[in-house]
N, C-alpha and C. Protein backbone atom coordinates (compact mmCIF):
# COMPACT_ATOMS: atom_id res chain seq x y z
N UNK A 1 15.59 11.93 -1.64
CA UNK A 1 14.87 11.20 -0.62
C UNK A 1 14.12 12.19 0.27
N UNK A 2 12.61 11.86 0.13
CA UNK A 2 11.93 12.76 1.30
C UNK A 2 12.51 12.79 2.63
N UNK A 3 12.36 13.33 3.59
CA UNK A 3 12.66 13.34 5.00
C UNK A 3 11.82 13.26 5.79
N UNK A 4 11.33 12.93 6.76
CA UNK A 4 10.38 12.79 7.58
C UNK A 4 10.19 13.69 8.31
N UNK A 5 8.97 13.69 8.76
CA UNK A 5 8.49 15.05 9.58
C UNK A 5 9.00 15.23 10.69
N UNK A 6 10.00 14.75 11.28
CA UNK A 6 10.42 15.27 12.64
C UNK A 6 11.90 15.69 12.49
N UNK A 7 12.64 15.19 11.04
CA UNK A 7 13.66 15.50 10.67
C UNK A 7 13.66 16.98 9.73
N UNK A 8 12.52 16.85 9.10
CA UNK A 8 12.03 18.36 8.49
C UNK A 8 11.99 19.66 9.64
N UNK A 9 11.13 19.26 10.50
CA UNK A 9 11.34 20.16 12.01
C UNK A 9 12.52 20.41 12.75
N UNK A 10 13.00 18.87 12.61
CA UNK A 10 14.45 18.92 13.56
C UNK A 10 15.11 20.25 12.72
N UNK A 11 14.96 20.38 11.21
CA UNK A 11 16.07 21.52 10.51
C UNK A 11 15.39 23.10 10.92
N UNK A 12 14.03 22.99 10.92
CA UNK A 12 13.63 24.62 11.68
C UNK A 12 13.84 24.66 12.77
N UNK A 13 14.16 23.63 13.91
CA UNK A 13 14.38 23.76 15.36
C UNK A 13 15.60 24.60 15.62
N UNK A 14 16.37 23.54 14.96
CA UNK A 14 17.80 23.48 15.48
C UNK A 14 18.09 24.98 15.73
N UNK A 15 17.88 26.40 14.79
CA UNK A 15 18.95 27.57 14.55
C UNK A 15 17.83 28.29 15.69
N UNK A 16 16.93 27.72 16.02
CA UNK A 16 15.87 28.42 17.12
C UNK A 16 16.69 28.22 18.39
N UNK A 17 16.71 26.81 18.29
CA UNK A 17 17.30 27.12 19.75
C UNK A 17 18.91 26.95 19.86
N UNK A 18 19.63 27.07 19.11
CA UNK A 18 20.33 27.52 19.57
C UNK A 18 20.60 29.31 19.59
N UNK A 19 19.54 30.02 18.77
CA UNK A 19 19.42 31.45 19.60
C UNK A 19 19.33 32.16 20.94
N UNK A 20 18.23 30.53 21.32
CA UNK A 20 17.79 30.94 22.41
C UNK A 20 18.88 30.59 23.87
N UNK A 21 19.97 29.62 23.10
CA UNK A 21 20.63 29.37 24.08
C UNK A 21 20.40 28.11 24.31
N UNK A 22 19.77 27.12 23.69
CA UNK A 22 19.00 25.87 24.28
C UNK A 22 19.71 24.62 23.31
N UNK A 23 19.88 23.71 23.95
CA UNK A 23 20.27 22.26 23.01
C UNK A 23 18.89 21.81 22.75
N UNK A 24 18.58 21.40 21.53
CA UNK A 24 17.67 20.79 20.98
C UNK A 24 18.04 19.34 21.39
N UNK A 25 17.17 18.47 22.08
CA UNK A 25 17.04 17.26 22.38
C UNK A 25 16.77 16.63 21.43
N UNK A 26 15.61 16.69 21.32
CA UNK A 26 14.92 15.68 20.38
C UNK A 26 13.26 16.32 19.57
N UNK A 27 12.83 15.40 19.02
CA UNK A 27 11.64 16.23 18.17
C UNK A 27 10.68 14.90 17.89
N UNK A 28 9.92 14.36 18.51
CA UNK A 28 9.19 13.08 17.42
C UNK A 28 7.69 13.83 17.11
N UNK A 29 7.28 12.95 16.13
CA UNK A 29 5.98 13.68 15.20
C UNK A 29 5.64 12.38 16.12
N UNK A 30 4.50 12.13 16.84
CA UNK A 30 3.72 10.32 17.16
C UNK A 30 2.04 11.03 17.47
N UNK A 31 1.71 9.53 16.99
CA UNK A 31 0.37 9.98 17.00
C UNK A 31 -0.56 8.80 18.00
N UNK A 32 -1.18 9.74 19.43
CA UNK A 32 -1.85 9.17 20.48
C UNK A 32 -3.04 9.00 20.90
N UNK A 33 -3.92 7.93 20.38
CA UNK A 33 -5.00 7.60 20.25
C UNK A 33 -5.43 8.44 18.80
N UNK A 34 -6.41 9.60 18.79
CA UNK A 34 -6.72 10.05 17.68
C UNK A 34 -5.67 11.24 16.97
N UNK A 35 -5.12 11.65 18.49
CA UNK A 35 -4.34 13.11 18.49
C UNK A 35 -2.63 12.77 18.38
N UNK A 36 -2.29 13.62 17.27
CA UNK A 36 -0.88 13.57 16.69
C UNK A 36 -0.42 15.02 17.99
N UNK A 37 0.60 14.50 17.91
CA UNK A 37 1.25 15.33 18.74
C UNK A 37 2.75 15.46 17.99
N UNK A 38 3.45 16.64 18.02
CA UNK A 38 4.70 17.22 17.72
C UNK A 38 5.63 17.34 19.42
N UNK A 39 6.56 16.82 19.62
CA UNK A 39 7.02 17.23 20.57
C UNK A 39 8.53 17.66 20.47
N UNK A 40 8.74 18.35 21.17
CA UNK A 40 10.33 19.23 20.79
C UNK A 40 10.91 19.54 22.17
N UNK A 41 12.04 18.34 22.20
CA UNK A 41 12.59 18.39 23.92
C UNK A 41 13.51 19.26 23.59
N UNK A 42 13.70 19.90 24.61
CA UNK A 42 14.85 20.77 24.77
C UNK A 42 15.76 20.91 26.01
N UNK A 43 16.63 21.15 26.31
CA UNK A 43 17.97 21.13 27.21
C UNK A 43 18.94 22.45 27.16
N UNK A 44 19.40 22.71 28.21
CA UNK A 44 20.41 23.40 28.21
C UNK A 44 21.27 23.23 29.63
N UNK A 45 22.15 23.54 29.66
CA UNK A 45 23.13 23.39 31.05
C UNK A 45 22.81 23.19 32.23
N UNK A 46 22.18 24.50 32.71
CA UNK A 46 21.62 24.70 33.89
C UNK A 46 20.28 24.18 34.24
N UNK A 47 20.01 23.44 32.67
CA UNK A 47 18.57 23.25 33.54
C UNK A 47 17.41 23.86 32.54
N UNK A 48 16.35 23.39 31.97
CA UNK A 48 15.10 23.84 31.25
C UNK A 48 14.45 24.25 32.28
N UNK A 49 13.78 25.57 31.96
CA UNK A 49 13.03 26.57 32.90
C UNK A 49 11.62 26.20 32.10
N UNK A 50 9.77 26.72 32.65
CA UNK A 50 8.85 26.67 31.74
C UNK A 50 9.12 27.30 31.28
N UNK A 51 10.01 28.84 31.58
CA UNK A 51 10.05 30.18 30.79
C UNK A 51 10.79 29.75 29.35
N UNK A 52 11.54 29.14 29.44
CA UNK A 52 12.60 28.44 28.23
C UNK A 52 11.79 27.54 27.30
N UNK A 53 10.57 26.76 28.10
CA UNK A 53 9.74 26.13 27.02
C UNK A 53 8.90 26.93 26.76
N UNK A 54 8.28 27.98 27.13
CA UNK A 54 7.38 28.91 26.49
C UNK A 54 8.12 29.65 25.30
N UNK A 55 9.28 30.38 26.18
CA UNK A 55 9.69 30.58 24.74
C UNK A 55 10.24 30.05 23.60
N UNK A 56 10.46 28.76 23.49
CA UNK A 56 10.88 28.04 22.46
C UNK A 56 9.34 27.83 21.69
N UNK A 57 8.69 27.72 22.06
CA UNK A 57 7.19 27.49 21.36
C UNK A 57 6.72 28.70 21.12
N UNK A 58 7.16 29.83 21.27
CA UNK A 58 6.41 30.62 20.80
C UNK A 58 7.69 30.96 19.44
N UNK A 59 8.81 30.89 19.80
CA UNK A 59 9.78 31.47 18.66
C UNK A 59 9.27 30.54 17.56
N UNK A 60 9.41 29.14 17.72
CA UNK A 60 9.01 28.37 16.72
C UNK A 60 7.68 28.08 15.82
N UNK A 61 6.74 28.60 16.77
CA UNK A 61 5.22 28.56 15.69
C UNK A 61 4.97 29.36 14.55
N UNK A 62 5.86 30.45 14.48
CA UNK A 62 5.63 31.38 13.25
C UNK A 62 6.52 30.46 12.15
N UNK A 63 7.60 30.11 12.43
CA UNK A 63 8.25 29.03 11.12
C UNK A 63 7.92 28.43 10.46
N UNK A 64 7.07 27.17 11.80
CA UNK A 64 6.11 26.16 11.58
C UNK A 64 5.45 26.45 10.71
N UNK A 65 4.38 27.62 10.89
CA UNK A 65 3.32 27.99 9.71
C UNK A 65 3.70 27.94 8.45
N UNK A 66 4.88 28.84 8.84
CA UNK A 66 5.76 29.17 7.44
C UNK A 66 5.96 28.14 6.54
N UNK A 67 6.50 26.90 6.93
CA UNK A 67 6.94 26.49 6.60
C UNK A 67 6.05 25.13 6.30
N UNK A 68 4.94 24.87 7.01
CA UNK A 68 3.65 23.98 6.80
C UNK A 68 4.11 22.25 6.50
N UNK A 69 5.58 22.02 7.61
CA UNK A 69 5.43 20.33 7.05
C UNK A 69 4.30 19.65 7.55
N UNK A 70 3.77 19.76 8.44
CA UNK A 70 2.74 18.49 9.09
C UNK A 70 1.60 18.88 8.41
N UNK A 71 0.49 17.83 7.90
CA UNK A 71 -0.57 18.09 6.86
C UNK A 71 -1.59 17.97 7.53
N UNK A 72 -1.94 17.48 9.09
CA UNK A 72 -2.66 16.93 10.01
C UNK A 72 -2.57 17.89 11.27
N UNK A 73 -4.42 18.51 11.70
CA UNK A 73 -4.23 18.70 12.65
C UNK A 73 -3.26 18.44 13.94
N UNK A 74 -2.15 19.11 14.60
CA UNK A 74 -1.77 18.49 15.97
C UNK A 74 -1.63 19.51 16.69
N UNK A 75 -1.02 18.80 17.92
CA UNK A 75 -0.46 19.48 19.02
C UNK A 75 0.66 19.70 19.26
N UNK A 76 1.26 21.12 19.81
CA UNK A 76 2.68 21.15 19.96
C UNK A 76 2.93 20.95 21.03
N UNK A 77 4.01 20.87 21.77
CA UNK A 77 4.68 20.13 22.95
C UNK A 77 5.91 20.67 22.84
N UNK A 78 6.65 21.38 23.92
CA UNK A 78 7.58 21.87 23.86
C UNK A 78 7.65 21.56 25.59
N UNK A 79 8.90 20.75 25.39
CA UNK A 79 9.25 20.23 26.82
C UNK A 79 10.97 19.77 27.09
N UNK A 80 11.44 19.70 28.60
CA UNK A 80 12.53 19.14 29.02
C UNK A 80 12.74 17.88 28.77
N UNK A 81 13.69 17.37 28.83
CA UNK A 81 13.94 15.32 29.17
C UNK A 81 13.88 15.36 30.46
N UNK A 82 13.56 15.89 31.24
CA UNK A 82 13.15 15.03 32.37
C UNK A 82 14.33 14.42 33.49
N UNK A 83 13.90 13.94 34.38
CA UNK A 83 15.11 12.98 34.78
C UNK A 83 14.84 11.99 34.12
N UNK A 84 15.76 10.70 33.54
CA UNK A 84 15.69 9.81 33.24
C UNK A 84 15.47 9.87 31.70
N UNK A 85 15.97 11.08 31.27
CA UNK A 85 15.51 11.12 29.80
C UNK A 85 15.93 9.65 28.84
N UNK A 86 14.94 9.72 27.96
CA UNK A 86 15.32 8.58 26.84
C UNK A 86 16.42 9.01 26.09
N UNK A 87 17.56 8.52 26.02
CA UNK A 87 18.81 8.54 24.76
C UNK A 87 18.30 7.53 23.60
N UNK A 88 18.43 8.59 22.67
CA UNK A 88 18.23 7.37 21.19
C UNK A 88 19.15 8.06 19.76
N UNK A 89 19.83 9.58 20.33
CA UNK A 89 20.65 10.15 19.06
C UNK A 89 22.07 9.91 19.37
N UNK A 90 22.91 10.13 18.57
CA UNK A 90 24.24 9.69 19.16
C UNK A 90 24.71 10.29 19.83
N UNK A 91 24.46 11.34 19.78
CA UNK A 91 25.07 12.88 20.79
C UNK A 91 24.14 12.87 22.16
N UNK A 92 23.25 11.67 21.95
CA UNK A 92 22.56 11.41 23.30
C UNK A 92 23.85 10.39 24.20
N UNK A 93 24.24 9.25 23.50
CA UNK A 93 25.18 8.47 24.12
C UNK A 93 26.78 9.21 24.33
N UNK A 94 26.67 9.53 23.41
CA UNK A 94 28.18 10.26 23.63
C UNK A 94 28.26 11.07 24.46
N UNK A 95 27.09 11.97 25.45
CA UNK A 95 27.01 12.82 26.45
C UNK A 95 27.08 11.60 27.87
N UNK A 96 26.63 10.67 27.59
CA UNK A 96 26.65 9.16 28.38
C UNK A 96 27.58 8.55 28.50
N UNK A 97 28.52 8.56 28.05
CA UNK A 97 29.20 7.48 27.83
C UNK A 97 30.01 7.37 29.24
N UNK A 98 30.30 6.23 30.11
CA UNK A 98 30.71 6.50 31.18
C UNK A 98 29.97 6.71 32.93
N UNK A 99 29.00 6.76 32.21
CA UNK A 99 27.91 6.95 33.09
C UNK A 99 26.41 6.27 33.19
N UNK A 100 25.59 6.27 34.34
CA UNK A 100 24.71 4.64 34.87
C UNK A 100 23.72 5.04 33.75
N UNK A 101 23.29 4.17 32.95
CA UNK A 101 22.15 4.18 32.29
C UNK A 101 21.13 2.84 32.51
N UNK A 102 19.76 2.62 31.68
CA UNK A 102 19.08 1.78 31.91
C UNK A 102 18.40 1.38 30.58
N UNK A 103 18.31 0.04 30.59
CA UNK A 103 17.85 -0.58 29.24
C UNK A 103 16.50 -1.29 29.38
N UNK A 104 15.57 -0.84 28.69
CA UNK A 104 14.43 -2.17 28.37
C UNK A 104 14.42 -3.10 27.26
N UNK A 105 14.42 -4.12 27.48
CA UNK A 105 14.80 -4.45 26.24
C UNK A 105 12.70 -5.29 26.05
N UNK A 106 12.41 -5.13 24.89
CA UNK A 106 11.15 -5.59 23.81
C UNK A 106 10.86 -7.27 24.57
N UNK A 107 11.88 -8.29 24.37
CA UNK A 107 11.83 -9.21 25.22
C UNK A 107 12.60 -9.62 26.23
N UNK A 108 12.30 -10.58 27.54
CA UNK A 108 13.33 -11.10 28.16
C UNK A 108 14.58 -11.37 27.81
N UNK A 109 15.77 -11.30 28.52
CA UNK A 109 16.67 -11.95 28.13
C UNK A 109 17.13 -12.40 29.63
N UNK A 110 17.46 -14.10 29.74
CA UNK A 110 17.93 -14.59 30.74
C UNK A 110 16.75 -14.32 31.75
N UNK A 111 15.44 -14.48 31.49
CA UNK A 111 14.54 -13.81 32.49
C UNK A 111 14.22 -12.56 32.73
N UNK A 112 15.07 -11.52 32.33
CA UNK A 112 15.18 -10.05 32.84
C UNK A 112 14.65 -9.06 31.50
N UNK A 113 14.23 -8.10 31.78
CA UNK A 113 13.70 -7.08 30.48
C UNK A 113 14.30 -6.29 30.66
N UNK A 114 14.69 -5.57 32.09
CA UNK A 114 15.41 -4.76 32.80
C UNK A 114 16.53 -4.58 32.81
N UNK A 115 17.91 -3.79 32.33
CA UNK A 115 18.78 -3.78 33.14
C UNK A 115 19.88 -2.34 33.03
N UNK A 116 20.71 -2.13 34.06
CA UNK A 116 21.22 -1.22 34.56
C UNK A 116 22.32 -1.44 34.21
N UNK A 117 23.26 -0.40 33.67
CA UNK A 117 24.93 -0.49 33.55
C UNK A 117 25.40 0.63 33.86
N UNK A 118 26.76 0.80 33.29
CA UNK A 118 27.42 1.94 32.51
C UNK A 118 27.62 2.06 31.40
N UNK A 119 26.97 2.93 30.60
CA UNK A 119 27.36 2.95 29.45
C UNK A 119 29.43 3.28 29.06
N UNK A 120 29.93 2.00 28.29
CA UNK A 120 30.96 1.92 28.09
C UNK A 120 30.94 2.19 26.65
N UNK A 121 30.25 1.94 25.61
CA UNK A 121 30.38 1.70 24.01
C UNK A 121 28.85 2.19 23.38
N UNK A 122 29.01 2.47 22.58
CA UNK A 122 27.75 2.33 21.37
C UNK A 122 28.19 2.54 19.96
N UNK A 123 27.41 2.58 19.09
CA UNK A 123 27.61 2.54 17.64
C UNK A 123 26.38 2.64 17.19
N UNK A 124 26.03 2.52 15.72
CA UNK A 124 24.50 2.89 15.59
C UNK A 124 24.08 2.05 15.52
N UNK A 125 23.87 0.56 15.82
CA UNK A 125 23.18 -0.63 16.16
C UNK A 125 23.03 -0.88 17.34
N UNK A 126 24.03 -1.19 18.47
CA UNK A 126 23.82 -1.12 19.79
C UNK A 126 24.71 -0.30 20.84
N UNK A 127 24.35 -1.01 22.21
CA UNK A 127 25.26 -0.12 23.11
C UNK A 127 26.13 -1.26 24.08
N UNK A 128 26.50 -0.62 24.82
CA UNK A 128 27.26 -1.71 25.59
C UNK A 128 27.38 -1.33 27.21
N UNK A 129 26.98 -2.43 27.99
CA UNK A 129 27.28 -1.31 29.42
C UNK A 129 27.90 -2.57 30.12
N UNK A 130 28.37 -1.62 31.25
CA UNK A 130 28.96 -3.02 32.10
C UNK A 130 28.31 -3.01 33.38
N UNK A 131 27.63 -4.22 33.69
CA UNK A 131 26.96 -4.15 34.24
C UNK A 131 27.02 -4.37 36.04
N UNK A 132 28.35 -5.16 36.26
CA UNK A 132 29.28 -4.79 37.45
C UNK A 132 30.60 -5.02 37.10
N UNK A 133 31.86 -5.22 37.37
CA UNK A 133 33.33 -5.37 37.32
C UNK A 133 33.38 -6.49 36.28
N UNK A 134 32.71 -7.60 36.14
CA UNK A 134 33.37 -8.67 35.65
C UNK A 134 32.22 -8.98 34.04
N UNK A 135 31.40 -8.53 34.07
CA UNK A 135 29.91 -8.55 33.10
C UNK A 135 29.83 -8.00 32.26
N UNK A 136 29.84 -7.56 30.92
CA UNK A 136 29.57 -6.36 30.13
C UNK A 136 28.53 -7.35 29.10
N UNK A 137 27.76 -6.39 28.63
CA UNK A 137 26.39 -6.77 28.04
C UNK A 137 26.05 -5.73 26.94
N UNK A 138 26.33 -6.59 25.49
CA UNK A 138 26.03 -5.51 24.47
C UNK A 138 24.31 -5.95 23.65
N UNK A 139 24.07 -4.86 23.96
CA UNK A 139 22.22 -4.34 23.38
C UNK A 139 22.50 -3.76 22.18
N UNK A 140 21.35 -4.56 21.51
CA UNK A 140 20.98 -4.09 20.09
C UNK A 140 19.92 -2.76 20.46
N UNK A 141 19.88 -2.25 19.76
CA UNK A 141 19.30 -0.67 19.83
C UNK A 141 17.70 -1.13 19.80
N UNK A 142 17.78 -2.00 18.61
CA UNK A 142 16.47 -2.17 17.98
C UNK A 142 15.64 -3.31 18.93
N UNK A 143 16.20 -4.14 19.83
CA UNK A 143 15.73 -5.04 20.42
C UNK A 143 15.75 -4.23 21.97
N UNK A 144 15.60 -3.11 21.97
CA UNK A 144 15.12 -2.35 23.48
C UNK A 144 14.04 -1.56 23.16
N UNK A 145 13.09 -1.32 24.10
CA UNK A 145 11.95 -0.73 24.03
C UNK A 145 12.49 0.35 24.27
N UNK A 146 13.28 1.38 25.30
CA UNK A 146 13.94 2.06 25.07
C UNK A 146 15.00 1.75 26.12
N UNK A 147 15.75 3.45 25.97
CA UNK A 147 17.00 3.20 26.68
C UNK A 147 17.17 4.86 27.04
N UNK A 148 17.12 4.62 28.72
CA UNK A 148 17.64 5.92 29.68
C UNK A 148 18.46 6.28 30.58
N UNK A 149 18.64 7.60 30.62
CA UNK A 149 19.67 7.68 31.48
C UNK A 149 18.90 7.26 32.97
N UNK A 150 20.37 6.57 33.76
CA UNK A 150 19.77 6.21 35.38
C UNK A 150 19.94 7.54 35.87
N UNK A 151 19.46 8.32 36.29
CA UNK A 151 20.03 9.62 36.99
C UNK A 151 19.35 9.46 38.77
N UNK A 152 18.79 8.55 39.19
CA UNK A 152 19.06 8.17 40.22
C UNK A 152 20.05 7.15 40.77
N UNK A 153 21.04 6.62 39.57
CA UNK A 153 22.32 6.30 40.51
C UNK A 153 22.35 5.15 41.24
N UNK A 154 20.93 4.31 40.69
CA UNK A 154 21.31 2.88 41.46
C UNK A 154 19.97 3.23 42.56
N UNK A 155 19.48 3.86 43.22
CA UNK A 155 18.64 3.83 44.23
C UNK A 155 17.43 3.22 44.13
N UNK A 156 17.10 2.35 44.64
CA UNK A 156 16.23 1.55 44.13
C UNK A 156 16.47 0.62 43.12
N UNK A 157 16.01 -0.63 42.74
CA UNK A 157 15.88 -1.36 41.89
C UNK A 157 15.75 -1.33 40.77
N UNK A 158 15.48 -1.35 39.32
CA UNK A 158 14.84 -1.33 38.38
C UNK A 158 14.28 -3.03 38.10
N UNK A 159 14.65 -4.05 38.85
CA UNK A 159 13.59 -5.32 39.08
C UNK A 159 13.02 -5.48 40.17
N UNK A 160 12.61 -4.10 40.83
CA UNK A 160 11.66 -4.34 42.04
C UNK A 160 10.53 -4.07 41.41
């Protein structure tokens, strides 16, 4: 079975950064408006520095060549998650588990698209959060537009 291009990358990423000291986040190949873009999140403990994304993009472009999966002009992208990063690998939830996350889900449900829990459960179809003491609410993976960590903790709304 072929592999896809971000799973082909994900295998040159991975031994990069963990040289460098860095958790490999994530990797998607997507393509925006005309321009494909490669992007390669990265993480580590203390914190992604630019110095940490410079050098992860520079260790990695000689491989890349090397190694020539993408057949299409693009762009590379070598970046942090952010606050509020998107979880979508399992080792994304399992770093979660226990803690406030946020769901969009594709359509309404009960009126709401929005909503906020704790992540209590997942599996590779959905997740499960509870959404105060008495509520728990299990999401299909595939029926959320995505799904992030809350790392503001409730402040503010997410249906304001």
């Amino acid at each position: 079975m072929k592999k896809n291009t971000a799973s082909v990358v994900w295998d040159i990423a991975q031994p990069i950064a963990d040289e460098l000291g860095l958790i490999l986040w994530d990797v998607k190949f997507v393509k925006e408006g005309a321009r494909w873009y490669l992007r390669i999140t990265i993480d580590k403990e203390d914190g992604v520095s630019i110095d940490d994304c410079v050098n992860m993009h520079h260790a990695i472009d000689g491989p890349l060549d090397e190694a020539d999966p993408i057949e299409q002009a693009y762009n590379l992208q070598v970046q942090s998650p952010g606050i509020e990063r998107e979880l979508c690998r399992d080792f994304h939830f399992e770093c979660y588990l226990g803690e406030k996350i946020q769901v969009r889900l594709i359509k309404a449900f009960e009126g709401k698209r929005e909503y906020k829990g704790i992540l209590i459960d997942y599996d590779n179809d959905s997740v499960t959060i509870a959404i105060d003491e008495e509520t728990e609410m299990n999401i299909l993976k595939k029926e959320a537009s995505w799904i992030k960590a809350d790392d503001f903790g409730g402040i503010g709304s997410i249906d304001e």
